[in-house]
C-alpha atoms as a PDB file:
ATOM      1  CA  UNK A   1      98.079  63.572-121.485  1.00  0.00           C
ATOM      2  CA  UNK A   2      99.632  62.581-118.138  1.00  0.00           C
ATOM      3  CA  UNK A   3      98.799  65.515-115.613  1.00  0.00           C
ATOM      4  CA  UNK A   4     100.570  65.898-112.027  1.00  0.00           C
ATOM      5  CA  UNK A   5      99.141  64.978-109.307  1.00  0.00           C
ATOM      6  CA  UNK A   6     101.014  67.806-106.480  1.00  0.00           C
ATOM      7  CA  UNK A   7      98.702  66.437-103.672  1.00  0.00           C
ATOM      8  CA  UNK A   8     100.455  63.124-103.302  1.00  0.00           C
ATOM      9  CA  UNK A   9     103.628  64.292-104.076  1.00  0.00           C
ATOM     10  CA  UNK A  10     106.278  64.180-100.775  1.00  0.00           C
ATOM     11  CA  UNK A  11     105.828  66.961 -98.222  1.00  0.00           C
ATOM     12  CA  UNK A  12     109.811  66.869 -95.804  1.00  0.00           C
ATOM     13  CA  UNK A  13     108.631  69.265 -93.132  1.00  0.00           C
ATOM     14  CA  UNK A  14     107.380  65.826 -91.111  1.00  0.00           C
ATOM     15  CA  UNK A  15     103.644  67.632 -89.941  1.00  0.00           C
ATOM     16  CA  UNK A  16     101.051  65.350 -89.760  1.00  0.00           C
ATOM     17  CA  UNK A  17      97.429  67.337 -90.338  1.00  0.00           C
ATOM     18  CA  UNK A  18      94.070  66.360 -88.413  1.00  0.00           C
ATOM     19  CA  UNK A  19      91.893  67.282 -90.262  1.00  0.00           C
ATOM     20  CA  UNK A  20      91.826  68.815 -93.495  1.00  0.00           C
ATOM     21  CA  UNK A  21      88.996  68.901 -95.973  1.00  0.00           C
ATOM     22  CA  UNK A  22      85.865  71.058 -97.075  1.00  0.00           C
ATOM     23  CA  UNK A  23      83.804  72.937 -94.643  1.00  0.00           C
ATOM     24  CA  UNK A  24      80.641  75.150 -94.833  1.00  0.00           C
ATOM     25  CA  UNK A  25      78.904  73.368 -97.957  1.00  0.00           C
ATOM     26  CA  UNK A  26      75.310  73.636 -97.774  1.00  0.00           C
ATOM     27  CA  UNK A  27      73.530  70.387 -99.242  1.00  0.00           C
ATOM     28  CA  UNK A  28      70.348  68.987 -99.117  1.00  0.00           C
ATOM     29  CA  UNK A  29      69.853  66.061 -96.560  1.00  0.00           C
ATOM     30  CA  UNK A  30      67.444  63.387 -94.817  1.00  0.00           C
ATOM     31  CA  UNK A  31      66.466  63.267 -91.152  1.00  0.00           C
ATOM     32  CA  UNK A  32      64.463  60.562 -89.396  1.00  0.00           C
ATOM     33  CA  UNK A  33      61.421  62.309 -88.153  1.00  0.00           C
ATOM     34  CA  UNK A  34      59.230  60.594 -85.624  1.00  0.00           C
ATOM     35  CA  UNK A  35      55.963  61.709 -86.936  1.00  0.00           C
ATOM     36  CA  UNK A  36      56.335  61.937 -90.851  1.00  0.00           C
ATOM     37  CA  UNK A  37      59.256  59.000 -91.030  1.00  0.00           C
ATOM     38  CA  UNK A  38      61.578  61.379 -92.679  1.00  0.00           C
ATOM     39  CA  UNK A  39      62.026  65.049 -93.164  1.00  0.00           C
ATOM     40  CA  UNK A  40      64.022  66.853 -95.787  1.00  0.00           C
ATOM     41  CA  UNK A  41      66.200  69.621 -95.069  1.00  0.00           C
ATOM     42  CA  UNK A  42      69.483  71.735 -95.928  1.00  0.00           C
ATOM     43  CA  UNK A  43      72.707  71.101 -94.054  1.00  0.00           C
ATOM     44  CA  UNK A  44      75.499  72.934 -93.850  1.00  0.00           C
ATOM     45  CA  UNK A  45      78.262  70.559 -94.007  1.00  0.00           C
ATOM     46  CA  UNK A  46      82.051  70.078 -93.524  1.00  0.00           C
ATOM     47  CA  UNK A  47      84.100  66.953 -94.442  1.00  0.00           C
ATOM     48  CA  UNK A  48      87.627  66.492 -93.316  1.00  0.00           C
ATOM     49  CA  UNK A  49      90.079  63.755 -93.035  1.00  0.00           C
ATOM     50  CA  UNK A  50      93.122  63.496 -91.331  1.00  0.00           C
ATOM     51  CA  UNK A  51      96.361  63.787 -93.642  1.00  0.00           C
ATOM     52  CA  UNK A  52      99.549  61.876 -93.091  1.00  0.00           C
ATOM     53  CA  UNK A  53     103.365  63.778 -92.947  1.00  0.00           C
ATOM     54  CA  UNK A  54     104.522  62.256 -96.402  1.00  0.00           C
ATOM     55  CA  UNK A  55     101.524  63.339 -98.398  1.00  0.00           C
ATOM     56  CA  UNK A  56     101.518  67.494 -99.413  1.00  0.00           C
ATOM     57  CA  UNK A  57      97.968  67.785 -99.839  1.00  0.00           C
ATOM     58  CA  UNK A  58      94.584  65.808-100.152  1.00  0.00           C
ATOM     59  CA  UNK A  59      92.114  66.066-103.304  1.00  0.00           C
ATOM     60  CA  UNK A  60      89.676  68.062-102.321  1.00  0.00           C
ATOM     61  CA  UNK A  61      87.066  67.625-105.185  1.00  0.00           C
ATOM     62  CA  UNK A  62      87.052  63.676-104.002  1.00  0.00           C
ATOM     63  CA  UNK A  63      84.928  64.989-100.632  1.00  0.00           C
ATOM     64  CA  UNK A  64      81.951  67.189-103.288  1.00  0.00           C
ATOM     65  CA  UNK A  65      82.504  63.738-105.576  1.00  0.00           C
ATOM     66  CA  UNK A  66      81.543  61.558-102.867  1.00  0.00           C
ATOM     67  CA  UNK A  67      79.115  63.743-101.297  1.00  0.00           C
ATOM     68  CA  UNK A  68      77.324  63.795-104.941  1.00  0.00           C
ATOM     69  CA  UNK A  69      77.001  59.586-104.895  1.00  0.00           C
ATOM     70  CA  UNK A  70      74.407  59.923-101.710  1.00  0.00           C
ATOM     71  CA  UNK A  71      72.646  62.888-103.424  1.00  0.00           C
ATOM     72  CA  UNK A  72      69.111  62.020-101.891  1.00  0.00           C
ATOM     73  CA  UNK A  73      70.199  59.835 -99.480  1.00  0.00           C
ATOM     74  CA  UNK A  74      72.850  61.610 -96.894  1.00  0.00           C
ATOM     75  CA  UNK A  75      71.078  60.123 -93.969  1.00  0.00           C
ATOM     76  CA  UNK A  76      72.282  59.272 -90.224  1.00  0.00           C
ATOM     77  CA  UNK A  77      71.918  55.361 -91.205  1.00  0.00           C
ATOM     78  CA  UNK A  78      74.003  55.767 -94.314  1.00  0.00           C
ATOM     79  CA  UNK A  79      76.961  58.240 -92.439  1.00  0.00           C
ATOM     80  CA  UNK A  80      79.099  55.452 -91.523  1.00  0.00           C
ATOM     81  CA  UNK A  81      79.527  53.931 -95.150  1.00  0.00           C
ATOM     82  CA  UNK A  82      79.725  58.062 -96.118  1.00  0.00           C
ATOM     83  CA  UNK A  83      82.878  58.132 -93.875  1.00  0.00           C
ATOM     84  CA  UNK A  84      84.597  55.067 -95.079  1.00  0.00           C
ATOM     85  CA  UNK A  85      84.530  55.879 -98.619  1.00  0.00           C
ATOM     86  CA  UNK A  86      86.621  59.208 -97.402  1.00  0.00           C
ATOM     87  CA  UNK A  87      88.657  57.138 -95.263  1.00  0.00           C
ATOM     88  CA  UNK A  88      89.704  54.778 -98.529  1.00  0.00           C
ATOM     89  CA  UNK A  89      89.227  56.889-101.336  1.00  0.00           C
ATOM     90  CA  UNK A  90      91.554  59.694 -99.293  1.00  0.00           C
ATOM     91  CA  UNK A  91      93.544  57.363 -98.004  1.00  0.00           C
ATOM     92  CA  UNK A  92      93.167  58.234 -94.787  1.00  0.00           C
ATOM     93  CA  UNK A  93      93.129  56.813 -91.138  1.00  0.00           C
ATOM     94  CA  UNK A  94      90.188  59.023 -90.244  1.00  0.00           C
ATOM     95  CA  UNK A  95      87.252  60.827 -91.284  1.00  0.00           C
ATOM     96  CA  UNK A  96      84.921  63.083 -90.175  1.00  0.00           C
ATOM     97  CA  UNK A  97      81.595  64.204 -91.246  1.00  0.00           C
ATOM     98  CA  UNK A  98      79.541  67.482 -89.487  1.00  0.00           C
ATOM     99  CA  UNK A  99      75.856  68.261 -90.156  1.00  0.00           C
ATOM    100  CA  UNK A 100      74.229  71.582 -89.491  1.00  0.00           C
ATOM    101  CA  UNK A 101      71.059  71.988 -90.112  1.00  0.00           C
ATOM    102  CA  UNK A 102      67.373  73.462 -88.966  1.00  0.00           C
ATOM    103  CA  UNK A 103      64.529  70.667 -87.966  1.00  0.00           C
ATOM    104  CA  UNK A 104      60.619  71.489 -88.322  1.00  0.00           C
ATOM    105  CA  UNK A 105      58.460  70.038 -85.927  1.00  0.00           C
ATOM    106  CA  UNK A 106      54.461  71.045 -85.400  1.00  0.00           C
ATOM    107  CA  UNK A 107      53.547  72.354 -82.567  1.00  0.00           C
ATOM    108  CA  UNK A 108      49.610  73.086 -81.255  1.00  0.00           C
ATOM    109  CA  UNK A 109      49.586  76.077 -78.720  1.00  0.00           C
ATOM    110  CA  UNK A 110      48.552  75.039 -75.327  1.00  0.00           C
ATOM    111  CA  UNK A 111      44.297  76.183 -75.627  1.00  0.00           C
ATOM    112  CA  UNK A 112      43.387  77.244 -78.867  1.00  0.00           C
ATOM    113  CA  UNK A 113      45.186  73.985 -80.453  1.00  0.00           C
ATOM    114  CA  UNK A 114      46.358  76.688 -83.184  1.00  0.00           C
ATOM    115  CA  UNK A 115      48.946  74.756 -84.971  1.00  0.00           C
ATOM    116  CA  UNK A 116      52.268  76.255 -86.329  1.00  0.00           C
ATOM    117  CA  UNK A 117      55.701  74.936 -87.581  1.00  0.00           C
ATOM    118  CA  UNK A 118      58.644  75.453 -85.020  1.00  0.00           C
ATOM    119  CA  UNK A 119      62.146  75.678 -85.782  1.00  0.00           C
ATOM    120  CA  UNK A 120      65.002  73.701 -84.474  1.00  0.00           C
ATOM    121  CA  UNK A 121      68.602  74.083 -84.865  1.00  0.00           C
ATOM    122  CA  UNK A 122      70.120  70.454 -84.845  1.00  0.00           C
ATOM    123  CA  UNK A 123      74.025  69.305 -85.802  1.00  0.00           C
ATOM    124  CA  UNK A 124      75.271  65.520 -86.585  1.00  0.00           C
ATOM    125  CA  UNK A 125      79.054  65.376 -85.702  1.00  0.00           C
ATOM    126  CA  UNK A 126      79.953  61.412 -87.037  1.00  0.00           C
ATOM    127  CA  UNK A 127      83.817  60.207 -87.267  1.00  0.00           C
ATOM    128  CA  UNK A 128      85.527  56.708 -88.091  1.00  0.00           C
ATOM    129  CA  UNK A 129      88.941  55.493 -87.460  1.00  0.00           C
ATOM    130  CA  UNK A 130      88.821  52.451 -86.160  1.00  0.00           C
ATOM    131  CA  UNK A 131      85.354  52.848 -84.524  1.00  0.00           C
ATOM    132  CA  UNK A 132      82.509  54.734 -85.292  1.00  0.00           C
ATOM    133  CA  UNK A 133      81.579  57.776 -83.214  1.00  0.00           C
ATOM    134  CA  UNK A 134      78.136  59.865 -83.257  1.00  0.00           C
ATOM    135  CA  UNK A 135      77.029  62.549 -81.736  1.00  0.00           C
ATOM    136  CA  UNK A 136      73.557  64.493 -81.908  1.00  0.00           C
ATOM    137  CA  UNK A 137      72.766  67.807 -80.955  1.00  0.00           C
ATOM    138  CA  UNK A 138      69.355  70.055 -80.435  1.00  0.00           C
ATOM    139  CA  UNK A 139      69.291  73.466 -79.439  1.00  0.00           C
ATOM    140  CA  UNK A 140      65.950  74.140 -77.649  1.00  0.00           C
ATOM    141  CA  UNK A 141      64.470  77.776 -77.337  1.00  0.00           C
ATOM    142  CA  UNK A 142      62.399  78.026 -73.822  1.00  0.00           C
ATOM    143  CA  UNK A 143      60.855  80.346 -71.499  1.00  0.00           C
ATOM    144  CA  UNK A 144      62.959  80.733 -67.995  1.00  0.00           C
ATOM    145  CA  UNK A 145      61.497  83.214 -64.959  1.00  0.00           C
ATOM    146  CA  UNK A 146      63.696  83.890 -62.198  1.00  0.00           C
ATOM    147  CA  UNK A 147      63.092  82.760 -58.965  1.00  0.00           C
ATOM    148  CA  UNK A 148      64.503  85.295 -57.264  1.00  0.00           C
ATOM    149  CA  UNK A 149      62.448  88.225 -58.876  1.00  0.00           C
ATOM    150  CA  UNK A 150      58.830  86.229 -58.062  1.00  0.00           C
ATOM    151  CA  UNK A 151      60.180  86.009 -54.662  1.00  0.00           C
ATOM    152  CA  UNK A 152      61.546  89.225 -53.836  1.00  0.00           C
ATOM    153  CA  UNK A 153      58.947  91.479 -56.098  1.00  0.00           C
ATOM    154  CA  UNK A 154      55.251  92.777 -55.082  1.00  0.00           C
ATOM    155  CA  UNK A 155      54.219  92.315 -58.557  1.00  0.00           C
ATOM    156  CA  UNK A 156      55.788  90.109 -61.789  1.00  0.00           C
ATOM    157  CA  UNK A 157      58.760  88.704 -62.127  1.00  0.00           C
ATOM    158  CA  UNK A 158      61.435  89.122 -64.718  1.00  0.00           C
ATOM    159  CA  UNK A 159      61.838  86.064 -67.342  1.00  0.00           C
ATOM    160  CA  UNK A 160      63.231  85.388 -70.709  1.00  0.00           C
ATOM    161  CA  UNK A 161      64.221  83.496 -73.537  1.00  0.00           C
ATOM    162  CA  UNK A 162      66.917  80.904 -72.917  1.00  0.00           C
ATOM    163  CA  UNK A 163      68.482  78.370 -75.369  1.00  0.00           C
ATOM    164  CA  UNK A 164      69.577  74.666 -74.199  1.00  0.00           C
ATOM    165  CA  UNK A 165      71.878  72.942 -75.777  1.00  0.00           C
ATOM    166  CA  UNK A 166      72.027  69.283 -75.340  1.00  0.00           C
ATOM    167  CA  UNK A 167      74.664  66.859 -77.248  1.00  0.00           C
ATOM    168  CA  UNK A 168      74.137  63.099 -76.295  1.00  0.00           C
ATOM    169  CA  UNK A 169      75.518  59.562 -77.722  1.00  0.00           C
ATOM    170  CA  UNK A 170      73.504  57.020 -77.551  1.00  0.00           C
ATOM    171  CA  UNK A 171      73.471  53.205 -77.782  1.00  0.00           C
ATOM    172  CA  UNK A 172      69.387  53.257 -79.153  1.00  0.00           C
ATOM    173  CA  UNK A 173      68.225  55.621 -81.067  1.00  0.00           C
ATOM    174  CA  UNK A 174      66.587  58.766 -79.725  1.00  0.00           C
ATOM    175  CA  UNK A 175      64.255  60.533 -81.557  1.00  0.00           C
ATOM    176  CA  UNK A 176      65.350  64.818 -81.800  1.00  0.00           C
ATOM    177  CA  UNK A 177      62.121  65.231 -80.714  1.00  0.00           C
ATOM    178  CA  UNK A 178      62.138  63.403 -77.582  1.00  0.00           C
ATOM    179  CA  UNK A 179      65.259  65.707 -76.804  1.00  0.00           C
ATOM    180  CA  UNK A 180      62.980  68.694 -77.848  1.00  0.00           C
ATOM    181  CA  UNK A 181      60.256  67.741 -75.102  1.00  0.00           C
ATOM    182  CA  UNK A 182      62.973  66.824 -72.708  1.00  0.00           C
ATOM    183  CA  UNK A 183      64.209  70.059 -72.601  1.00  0.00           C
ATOM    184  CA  UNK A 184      60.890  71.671 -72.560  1.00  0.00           C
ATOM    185  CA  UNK A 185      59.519  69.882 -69.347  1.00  0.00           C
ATOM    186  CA  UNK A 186      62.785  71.022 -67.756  1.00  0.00           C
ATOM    187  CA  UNK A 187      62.464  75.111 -68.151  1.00  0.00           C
ATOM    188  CA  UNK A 188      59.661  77.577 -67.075  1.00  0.00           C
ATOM    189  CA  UNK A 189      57.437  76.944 -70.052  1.00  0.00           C
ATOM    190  CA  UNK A 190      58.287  75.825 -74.105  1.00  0.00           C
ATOM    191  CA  UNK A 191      58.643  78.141 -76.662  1.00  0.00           C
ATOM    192  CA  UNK A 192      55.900  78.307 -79.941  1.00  0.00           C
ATOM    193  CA  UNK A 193      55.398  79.807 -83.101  1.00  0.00           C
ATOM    194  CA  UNK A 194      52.449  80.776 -82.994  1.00  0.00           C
ATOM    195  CA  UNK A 195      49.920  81.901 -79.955  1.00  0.00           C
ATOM    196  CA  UNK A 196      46.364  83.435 -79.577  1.00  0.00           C
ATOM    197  CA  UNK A 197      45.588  85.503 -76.776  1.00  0.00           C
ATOM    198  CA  UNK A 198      44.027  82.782 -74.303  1.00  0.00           C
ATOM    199  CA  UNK A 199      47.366  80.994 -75.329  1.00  0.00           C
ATOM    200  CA  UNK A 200      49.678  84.355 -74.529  1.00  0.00           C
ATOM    201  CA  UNK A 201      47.714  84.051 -70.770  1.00  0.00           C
ATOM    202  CA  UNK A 202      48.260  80.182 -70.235  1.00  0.00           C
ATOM    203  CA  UNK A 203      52.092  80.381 -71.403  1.00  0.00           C
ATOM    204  CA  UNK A 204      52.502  83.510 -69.066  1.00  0.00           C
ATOM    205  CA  UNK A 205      51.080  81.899 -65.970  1.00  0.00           C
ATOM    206  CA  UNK A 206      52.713  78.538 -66.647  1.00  0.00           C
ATOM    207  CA  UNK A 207      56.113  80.370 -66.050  1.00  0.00           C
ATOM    208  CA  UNK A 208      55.079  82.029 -63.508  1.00  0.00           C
ATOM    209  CA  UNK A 209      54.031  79.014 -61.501  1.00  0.00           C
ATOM    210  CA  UNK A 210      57.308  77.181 -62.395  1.00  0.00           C
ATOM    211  CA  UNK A 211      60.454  79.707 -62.133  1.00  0.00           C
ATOM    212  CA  UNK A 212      63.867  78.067 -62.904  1.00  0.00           C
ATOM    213  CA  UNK A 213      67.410  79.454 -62.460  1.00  0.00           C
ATOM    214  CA  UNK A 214      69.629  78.446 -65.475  1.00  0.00           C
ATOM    215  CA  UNK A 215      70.960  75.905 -62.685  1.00  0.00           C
ATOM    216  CA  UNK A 216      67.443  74.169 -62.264  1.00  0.00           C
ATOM    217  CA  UNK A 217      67.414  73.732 -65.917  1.00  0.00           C
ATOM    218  CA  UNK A 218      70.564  71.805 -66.613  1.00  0.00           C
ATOM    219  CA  UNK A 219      70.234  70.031 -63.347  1.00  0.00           C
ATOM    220  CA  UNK A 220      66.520  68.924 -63.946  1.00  0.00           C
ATOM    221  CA  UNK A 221      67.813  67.881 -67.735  1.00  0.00           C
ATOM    222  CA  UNK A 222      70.929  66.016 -66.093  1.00  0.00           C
ATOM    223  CA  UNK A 223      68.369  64.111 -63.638  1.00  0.00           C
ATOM    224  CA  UNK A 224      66.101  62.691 -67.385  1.00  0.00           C
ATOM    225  CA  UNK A 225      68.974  61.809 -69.147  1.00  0.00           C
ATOM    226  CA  UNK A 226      70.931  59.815 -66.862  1.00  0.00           C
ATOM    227  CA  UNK A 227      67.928  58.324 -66.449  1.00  0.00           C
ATOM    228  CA  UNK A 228      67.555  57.359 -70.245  1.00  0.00           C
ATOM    229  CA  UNK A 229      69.623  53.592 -70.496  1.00  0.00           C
ATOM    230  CA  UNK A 230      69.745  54.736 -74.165  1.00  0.00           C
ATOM    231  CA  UNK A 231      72.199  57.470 -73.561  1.00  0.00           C
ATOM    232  CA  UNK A 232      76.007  56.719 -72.941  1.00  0.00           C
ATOM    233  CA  UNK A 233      77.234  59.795 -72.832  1.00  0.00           C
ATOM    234  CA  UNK A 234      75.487  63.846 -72.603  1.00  0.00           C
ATOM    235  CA  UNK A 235      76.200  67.613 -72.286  1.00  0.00           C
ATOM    236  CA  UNK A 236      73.696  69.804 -71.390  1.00  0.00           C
ATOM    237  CA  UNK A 237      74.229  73.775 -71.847  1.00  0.00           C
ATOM    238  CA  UNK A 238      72.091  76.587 -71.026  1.00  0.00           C
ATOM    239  CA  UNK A 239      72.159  80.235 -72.053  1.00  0.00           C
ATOM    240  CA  UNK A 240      69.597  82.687 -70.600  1.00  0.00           C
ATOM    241  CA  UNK A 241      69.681  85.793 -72.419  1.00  0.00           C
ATOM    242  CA  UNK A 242      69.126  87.978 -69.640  1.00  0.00           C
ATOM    243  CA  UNK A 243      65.954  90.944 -69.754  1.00  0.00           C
ATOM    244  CA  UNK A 244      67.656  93.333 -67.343  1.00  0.00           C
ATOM    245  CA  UNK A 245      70.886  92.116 -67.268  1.00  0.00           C
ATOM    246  CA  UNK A 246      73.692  93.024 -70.120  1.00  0.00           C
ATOM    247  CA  UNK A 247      75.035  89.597 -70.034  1.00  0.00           C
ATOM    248  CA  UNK A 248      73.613  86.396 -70.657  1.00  0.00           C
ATOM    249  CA  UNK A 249      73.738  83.862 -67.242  1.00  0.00           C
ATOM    250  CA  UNK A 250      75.217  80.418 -68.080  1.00  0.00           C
ATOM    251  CA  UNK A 251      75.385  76.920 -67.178  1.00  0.00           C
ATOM    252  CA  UNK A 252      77.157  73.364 -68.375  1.00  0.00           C
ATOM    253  CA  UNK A 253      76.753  69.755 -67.090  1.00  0.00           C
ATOM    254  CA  UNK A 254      78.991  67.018 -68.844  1.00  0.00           C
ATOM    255  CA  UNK A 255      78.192  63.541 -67.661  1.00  0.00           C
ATOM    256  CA  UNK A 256      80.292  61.139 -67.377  1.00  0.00           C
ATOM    257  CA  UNK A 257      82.626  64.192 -67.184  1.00  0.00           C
ATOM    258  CA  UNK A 258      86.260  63.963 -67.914  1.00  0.00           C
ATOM    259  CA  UNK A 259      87.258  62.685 -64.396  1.00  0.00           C
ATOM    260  CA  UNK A 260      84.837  60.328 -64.293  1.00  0.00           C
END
């Protein structure tokens, strides 16, 4: 029996959509990881596609459908062919494709060597129309101290834990990791899982010695990556979650920025 399809029947109201599709499915993925090749992990995920003005609605259960062919295999080096598929079996003129998802990488603390897994929060934003756009992200926990509390204080110095954000494209590939240890040479000391005592000390005193506004950091991550010939294009954002402050203290580099 011949069933309707409303979705490609004729919409008059003239709108044009840009994106409409699936969002906040959580599926498992693959992610190049520089020590073990690959690592295996759970994305969240959304899938859109834009929609012309003629058509009322796109078929949604075509996005889980062709999300279910890569089962396995939903890897950056396979996104591209993931998007075209949506692009011709929605007959669309662009698609989208968004990746959320945590990253493990092993970390030794910095004198007892005690070794621990460390958690990453990573997204994959990939689109094609006529060209193919992608764009990686890390967020990077780290230790900031204030400079201004060592200098003006008798004793200690305030500090905390800041998160940096940093969304590049790139011509080579560049290795999430790489972006990790970036990020960390560029604050008052890294972040770990797991720390002993002698570890606590050396971590403590490392700040100390090296106290970074929120400025210092994005600056000091802007100097690296323009640096990088891989990179064409990055944003670096910093949030330090203040310890006697009620607000957080922020800052944003975009490079080339929009005037550029």
């Amino acid at each position: 029996m011949s069933m309707p399809d409303l979705q490609k029947s004729p919409d008059a109201r003239r709108v044009a959509i840009d994106k409409v599709g699936v969002k906040g499915l959580r599926y498992p993925v693959v992610v190049q990881d520089r020590q073990r090749q690959w690592q295996h992990t759970v994305a969240r995920v959304n899938m859109y596609v834009d929609l012309p003005e003629h058509f009322k609605g796109t078929h949604m259960s075509r996005f889980i459908e062709i999300l279910n062919r890569y089962h396995g295999a939903v890897s950056v080096d396979r996104l591209e062919e993931v998007l075209a598929e949506m692009k011709s079996r929605l007959e669309s003129g662009r698609a989208h494709l968004e990746l959320d998802f945590p990253y493990f990488v092993e970390k030794a603390a910095p004198v007892s060597g005690a070794r621990a897994l460390m958690e990453y929060q990573c997204r994959m934003a990939a689109s094609l129309a006529d060209d193919f756009d992608f764009v990686l992200e890390v967020n990077v926990p780290v230790t900031s101290l204030c400079p201004c509390s060592r200098e003006i204080s008798e004793a200690g110095a305030h500090n905390q834990r800041s998160n940096v954000c940093v969304t590049v494209r790139y011509r080579e590939h560049v290795w999430i990791e790489e972006l990790i240890e970036l990020v960390e040479q560029c604050a008052s000391a890294p972040v770990y899982a797991l720390l002993k005592r002698e570890d606590e000390k050396a971590v403590t005193e490392q700040a100390y010695a090296n106290p970074m506004f929120v400025e210092d950091i994005v600056r000091e991550a802007t100097v690296r990556l323009r640096a990088d010939q891989r990179v064409t294009w990055f944003q670096v954002e910093c949030e330090n979650f203040e310890s006697i402050h009620n607000h957080s203290a922020y800052a944003q580099v975009c490079w080339p920025d929009a005037g550029a």
